[in-house]
N, C-alpha and C. Protein backbone atom coordinates (compact mmCIF):
# COMPACT_ATOMS: atom_id res chain seq x y z
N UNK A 1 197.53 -7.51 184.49
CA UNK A 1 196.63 -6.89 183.55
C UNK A 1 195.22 -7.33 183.87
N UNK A 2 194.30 -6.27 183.68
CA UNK A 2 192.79 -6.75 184.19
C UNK A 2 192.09 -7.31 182.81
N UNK A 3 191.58 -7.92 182.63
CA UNK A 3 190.53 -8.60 181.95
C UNK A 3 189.25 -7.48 182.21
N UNK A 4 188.42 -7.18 181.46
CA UNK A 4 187.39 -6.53 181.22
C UNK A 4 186.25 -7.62 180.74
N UNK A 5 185.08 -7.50 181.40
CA UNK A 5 184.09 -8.25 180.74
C UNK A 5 183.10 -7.93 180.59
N UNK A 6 182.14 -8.24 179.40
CA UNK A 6 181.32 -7.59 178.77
C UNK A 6 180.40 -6.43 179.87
N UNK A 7 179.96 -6.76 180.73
CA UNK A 7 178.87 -5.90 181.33
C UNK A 7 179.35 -4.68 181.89
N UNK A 8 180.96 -4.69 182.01
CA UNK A 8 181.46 -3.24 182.12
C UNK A 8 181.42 -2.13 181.04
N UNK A 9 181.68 -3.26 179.67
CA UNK A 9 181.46 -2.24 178.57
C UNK A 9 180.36 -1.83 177.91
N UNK A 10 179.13 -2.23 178.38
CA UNK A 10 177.98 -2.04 177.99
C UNK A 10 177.07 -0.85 178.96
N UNK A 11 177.55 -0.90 180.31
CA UNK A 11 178.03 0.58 181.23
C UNK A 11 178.08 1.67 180.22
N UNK A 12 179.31 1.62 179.53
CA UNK A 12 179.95 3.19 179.33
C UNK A 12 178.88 3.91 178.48
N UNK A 13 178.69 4.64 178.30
CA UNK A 13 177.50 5.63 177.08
C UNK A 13 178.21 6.90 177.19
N UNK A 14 177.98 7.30 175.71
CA UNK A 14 178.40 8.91 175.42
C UNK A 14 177.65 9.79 176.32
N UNK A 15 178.05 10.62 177.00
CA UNK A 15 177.18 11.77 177.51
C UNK A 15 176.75 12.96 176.62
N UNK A 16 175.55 12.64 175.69
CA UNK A 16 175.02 13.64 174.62
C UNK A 16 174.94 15.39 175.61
N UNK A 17 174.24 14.82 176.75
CA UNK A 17 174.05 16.39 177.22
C UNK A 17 175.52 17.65 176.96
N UNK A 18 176.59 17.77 176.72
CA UNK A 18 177.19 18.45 177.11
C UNK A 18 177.59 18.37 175.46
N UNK A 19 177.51 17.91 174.75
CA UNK A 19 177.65 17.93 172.77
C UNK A 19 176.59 18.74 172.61
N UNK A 20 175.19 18.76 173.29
CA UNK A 20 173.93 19.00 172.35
C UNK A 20 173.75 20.61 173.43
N UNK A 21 174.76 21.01 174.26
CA UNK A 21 175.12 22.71 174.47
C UNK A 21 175.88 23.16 174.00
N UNK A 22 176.99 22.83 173.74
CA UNK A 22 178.14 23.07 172.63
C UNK A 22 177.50 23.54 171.28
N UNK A 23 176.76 22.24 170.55
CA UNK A 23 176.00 22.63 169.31
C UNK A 23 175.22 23.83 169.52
N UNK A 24 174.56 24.04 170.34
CA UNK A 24 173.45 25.35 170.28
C UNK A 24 174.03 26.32 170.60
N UNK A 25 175.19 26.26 171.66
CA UNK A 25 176.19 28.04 172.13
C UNK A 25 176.77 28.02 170.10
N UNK A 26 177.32 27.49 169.68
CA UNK A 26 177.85 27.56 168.14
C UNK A 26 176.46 27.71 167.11
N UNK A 27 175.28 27.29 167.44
CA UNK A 27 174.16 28.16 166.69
C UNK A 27 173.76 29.21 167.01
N UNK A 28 173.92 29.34 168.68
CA UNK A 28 173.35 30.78 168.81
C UNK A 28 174.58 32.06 168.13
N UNK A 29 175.44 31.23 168.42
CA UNK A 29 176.62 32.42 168.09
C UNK A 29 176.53 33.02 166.71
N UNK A 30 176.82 32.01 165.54
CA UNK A 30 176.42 32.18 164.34
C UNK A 30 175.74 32.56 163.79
N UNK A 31 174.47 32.75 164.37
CA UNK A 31 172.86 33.34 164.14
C UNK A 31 173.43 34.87 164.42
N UNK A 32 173.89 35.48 165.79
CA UNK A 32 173.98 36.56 166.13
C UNK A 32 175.29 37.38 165.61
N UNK A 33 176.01 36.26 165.24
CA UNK A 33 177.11 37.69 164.47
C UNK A 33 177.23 37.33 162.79
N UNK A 34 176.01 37.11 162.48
CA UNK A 34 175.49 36.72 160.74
C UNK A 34 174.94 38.17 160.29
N UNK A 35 175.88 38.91 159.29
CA UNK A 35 175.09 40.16 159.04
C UNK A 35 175.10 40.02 157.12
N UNK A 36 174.10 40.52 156.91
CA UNK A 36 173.64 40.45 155.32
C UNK A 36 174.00 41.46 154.76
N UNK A 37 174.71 41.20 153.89
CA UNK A 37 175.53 41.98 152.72
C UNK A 37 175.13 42.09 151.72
N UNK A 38 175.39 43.10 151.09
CA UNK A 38 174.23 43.25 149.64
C UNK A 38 175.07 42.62 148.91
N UNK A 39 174.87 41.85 147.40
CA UNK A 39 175.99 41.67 146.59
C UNK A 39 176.74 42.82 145.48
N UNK A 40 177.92 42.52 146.21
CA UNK A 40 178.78 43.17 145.48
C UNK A 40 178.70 43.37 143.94
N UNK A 41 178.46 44.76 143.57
CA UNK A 41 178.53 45.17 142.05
C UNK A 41 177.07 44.84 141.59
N UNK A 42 176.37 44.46 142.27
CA UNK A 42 174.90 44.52 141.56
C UNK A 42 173.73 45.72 141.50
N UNK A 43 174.72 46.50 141.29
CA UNK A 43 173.82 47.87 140.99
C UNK A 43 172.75 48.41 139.61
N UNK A 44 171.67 48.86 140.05
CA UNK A 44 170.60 49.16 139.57
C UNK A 44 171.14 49.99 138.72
N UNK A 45 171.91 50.74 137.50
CA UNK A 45 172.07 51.60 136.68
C UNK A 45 171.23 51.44 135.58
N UNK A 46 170.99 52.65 135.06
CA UNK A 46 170.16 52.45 133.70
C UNK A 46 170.99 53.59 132.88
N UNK A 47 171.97 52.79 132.27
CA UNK A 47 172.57 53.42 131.17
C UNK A 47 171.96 53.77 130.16
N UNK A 48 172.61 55.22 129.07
CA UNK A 48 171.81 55.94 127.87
C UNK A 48 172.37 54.38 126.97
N UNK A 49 171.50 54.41 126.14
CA UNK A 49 171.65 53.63 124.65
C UNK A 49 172.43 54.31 123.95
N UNK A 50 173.41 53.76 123.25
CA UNK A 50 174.52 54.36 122.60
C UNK A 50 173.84 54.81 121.21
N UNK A 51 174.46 56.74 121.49
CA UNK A 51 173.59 57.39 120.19
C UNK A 51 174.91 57.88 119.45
N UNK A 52 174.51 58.89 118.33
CA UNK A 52 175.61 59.24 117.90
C UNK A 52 176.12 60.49 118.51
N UNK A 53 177.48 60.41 118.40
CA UNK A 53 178.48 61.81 118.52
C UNK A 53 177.96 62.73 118.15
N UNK A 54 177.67 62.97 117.12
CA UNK A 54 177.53 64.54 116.45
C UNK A 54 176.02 65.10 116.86
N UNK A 55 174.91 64.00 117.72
CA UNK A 55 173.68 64.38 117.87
C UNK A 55 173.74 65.55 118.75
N UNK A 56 172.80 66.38 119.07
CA UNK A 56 172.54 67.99 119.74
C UNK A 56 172.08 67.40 121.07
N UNK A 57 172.49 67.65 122.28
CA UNK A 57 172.26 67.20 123.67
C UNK A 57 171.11 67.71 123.85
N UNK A 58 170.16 67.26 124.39
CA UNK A 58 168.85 68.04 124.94
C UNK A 58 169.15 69.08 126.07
N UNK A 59 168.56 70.22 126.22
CA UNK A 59 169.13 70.70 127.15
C UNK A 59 168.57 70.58 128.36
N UNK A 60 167.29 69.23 128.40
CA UNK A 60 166.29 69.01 129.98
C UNK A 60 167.66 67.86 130.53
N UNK A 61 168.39 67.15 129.83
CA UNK A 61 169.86 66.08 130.12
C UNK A 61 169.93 66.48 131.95
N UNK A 62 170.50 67.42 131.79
CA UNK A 62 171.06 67.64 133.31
C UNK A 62 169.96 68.43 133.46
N UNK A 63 169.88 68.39 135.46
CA UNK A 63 169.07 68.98 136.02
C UNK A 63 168.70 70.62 135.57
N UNK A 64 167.47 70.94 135.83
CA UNK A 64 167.55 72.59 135.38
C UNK A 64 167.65 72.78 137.03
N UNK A 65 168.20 73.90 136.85
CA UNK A 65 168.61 74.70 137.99
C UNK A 65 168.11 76.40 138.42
N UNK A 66 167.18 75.87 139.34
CA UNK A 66 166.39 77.16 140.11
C UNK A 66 167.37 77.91 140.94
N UNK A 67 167.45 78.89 141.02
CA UNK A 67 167.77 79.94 142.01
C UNK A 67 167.32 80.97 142.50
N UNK A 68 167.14 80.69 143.81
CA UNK A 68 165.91 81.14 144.66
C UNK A 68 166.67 82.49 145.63
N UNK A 69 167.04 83.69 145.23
CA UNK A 69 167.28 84.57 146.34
C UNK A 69 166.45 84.98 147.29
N UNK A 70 166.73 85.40 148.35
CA UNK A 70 166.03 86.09 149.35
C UNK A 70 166.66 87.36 150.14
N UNK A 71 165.62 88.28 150.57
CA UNK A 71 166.12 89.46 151.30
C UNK A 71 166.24 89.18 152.60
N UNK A 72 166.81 89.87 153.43
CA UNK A 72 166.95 89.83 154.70
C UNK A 72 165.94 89.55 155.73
N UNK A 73 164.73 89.99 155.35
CA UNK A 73 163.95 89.69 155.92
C UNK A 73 162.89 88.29 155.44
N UNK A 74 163.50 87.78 154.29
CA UNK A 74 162.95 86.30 153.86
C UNK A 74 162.00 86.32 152.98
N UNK A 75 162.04 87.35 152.49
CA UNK A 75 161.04 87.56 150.97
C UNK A 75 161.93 86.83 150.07
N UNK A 76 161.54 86.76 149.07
CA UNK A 76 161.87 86.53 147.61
C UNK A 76 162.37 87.82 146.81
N UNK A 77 163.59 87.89 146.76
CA UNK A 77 164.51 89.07 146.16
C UNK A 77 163.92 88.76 144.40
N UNK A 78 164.74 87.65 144.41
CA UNK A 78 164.48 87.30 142.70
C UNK A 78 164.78 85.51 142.14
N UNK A 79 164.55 85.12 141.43
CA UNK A 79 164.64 83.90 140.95
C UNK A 79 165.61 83.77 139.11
N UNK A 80 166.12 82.77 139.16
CA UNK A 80 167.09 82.57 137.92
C UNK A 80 166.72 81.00 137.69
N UNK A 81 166.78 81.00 136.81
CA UNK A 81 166.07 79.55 135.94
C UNK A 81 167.39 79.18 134.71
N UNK A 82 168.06 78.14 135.12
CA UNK A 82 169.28 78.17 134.43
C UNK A 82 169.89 79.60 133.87
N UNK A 83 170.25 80.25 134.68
CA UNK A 83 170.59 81.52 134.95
C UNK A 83 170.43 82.04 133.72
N UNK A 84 168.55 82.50 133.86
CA UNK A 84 167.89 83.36 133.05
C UNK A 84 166.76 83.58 134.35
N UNK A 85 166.90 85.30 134.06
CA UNK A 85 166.44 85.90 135.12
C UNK A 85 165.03 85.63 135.46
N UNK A 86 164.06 85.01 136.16
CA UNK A 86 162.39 85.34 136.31
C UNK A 86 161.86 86.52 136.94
N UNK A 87 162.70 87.18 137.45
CA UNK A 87 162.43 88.18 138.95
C UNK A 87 161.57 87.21 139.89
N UNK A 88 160.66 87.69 140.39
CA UNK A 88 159.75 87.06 141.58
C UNK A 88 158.40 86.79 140.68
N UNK A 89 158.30 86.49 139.32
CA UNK A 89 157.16 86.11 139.01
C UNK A 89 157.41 84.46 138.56
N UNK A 90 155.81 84.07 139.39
CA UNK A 90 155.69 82.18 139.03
C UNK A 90 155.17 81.48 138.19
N UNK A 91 154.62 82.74 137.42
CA UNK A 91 153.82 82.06 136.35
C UNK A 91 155.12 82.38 134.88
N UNK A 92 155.87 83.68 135.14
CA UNK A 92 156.83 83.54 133.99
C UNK A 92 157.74 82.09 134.05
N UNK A 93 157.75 81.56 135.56
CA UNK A 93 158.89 80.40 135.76
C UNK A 93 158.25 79.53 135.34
N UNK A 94 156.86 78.94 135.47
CA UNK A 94 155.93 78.24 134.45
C UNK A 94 155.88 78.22 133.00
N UNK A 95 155.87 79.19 132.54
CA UNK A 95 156.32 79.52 131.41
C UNK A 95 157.32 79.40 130.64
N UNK A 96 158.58 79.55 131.34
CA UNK A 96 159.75 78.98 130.82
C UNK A 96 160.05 77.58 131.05
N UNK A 97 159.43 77.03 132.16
CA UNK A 97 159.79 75.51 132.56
C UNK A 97 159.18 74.97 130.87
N UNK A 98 157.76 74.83 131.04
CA UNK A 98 157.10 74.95 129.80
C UNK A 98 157.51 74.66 128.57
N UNK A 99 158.32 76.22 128.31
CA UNK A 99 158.97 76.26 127.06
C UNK A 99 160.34 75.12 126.93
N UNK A 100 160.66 74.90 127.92
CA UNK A 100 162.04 74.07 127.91
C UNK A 100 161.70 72.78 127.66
N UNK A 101 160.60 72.23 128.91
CA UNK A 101 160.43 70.68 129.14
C UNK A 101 159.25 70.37 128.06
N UNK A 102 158.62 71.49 127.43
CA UNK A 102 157.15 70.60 127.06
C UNK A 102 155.93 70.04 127.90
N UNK A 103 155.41 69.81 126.61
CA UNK A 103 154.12 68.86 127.66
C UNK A 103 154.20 67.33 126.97
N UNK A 104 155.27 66.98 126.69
CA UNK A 104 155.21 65.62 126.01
C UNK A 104 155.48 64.57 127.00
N UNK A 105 154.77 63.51 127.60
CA UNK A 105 155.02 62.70 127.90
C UNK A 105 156.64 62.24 127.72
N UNK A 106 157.93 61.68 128.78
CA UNK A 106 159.14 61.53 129.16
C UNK A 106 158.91 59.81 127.80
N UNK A 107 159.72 59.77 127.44
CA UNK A 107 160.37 58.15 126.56
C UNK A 107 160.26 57.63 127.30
N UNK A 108 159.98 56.40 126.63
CA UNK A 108 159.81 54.99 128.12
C UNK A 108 161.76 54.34 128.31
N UNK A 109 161.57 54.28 129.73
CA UNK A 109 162.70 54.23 130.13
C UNK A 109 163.38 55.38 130.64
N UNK A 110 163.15 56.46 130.22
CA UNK A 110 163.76 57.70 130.91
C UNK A 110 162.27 58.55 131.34
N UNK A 111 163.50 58.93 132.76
CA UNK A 111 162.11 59.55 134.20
C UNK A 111 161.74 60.64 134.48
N UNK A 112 162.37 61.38 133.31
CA UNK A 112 161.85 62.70 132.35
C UNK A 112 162.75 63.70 133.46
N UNK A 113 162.57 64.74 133.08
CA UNK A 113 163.31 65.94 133.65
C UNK A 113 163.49 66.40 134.75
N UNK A 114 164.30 66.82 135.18
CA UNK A 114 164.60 66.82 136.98
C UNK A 114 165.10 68.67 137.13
N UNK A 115 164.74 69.25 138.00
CA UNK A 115 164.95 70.28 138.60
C UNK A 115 165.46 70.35 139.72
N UNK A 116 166.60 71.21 140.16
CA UNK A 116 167.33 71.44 141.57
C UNK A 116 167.40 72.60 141.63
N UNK A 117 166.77 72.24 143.22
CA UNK A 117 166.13 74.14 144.05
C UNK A 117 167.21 74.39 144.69
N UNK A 118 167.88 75.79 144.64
CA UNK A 118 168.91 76.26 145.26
C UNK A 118 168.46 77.43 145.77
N UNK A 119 168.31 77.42 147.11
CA UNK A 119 167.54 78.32 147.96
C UNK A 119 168.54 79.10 149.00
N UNK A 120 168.28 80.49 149.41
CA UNK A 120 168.93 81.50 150.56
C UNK A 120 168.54 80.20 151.60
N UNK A 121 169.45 80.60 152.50
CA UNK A 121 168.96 79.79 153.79
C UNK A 121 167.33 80.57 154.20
N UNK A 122 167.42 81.99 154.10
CA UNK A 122 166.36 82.52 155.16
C UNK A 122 164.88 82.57 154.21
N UNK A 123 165.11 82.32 153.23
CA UNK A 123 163.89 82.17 152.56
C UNK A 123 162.63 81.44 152.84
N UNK A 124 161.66 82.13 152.89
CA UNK A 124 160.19 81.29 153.49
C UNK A 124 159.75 80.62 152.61
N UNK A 125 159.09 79.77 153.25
CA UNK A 125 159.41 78.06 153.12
C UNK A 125 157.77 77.96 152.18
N UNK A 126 157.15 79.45 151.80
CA UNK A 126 155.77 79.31 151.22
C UNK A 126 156.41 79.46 150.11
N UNK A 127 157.06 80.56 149.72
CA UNK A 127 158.48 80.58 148.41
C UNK A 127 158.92 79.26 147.82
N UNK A 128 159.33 78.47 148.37
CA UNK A 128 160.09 77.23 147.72
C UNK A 128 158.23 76.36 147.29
N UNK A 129 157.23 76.48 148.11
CA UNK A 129 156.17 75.76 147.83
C UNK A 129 155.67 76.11 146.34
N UNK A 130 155.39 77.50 146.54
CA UNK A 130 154.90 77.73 145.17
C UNK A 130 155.65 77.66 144.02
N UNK A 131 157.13 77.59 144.12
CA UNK A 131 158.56 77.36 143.21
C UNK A 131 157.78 76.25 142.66
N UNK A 132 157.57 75.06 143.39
CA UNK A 132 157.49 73.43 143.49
C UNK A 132 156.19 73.52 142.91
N UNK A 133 155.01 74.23 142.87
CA UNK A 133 153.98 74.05 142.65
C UNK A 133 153.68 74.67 141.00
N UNK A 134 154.93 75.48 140.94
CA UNK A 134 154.73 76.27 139.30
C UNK A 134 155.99 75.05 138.23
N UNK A 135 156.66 74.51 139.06
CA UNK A 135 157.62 73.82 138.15
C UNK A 135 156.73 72.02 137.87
N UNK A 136 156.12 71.43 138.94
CA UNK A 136 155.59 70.51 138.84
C UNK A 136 154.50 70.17 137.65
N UNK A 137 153.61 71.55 137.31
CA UNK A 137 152.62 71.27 136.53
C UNK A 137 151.35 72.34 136.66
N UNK A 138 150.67 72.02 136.06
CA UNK A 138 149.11 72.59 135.75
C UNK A 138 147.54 71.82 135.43
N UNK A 139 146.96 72.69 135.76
CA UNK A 139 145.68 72.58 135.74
C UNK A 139 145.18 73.42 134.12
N UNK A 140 144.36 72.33 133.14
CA UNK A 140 143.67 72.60 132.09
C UNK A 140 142.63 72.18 132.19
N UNK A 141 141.70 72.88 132.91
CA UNK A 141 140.30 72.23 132.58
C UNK A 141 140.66 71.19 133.69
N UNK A 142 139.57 70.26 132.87
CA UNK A 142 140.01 68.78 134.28
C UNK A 142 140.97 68.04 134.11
N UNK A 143 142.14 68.40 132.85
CA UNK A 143 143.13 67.63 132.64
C UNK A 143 144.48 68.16 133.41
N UNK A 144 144.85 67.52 134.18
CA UNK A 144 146.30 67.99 134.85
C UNK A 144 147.64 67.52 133.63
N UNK A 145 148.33 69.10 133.29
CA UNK A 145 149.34 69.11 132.46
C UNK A 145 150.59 68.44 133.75
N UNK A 146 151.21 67.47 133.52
CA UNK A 146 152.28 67.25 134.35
C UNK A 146 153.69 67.60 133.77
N UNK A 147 154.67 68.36 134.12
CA UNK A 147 156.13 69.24 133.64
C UNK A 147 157.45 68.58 134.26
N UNK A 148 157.68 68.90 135.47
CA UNK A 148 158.59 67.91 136.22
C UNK A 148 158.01 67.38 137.33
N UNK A 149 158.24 65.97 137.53
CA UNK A 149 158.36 65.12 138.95
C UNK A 149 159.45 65.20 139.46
N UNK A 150 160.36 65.30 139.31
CA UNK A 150 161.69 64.92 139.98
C UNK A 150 162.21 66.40 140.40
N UNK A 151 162.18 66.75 141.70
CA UNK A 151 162.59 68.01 142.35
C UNK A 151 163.66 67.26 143.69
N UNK A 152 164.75 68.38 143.35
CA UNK A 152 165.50 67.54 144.76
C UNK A 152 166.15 68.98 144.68
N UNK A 153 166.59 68.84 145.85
CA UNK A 153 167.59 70.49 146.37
C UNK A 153 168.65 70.74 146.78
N UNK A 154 169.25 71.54 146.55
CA UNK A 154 170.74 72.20 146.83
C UNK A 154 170.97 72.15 148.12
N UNK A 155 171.67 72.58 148.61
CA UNK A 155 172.28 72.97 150.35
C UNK A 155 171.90 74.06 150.41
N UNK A 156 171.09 74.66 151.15
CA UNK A 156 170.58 75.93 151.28
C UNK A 156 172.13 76.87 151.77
N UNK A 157 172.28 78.42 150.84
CA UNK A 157 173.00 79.34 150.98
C UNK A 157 173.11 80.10 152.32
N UNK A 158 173.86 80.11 153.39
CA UNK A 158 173.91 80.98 154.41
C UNK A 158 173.68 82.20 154.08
C-alpha cells in the first residue's frame, strides 16, 4: 500500500474550466427555449351590471347592421339599416342612425354603439367611405356631433 504525502495532495485542484461551460451551454439553453405565456384566465371582460328582468333592451345593445348592395357594375343598388330600407340616400342613413343612437354622450363604462358594414364584394370602396362618414357623425357649426365610433365589418358578399 502507498502512503501519500501531503504535497501530492495539495497538487490536485478542481478543474473549474469545464463546470463554468456546462453552466453557460444550460443558460444559454434556458434563455432560448423560455417562451412567455400570458396568464391563464386573466381576461379583460367588462361585464353588464346586473339589471332587472322585466327592463326594455335598448335597441343600440347589439350591433346595428348596415347593408350595403351593389350592381354589377359596383354602384350602390340600395342600403338597409337594420333591415329598414334607406335606398342609396346618406343623409336619410344619418337620419335614422340619429334617430336610433342619439346625440347623448355613451354611460361611463360602456363604448357606446357599434355598427357592422355588410358590403357586395364589388362595391366601390367610395360607397363604404361615405356609409362610414354618414354613420360616424356630423358637423354643427364648429361643434362636431359624434354618433358611432365603433365600425367593424362583415365578410364581404360574393
Amino acid at each position: 500500500m502507498k502512503i501519500r504525502n501531503k504535497a501530492e495532495q495539495e497538487k490536485q485542484e478542481l478543474n473549474m474550466t469545464s463546470m463554468i461551460d456546462i453552466v453557460f451551454l444550460l443558460l444559454v439553453f434556458f434563455v432560448m427555449t423560455f417562451k412567455i405565456v400570458e396568464m391563464e384566465g386573466d381576461f379583460s371582460i367588462r361585464m353588464p351590471l346586473a339589471g332587472d328582468s322585466s327592463a326594455v333592451s335598448d335597441p343600440t345593445d347589439l350591433p346595428l347592421k348596415l347593408r350595403m348592395r351593389a350592381t354589377p357594375e359596383g354602384s350602390l343598388a340600395s342600403m338597409s339599416l337594420n333591415e329598414i330600407d334607406m335606398g342609396t340616400d346618406f343623409t336619410a342613413l344619418r337620419s335614422q342612425v340619429l334617430q336610433l343612437v342619439g346625440t347623448g354622450a355613451p354611460a361611463e363604462g360602456n363604448d357606446g354603439p357599434e355598427i357592422e358594414i355588410d358590403t357586395d364584394y364589388n362595391l366601390r370602396y367610395a360607397y363604404i367611405i361615405e356609409a362610414i362618414t354618414s354613420v360616424s357623425g356630423y358637423k354643427n357649426g364648429d361643434e362636431i356631433i359624434k354618433l358611432i365610433e365603433k365600425v367593424k365589418f362583415a365578410k364581404p358578399r360574393r
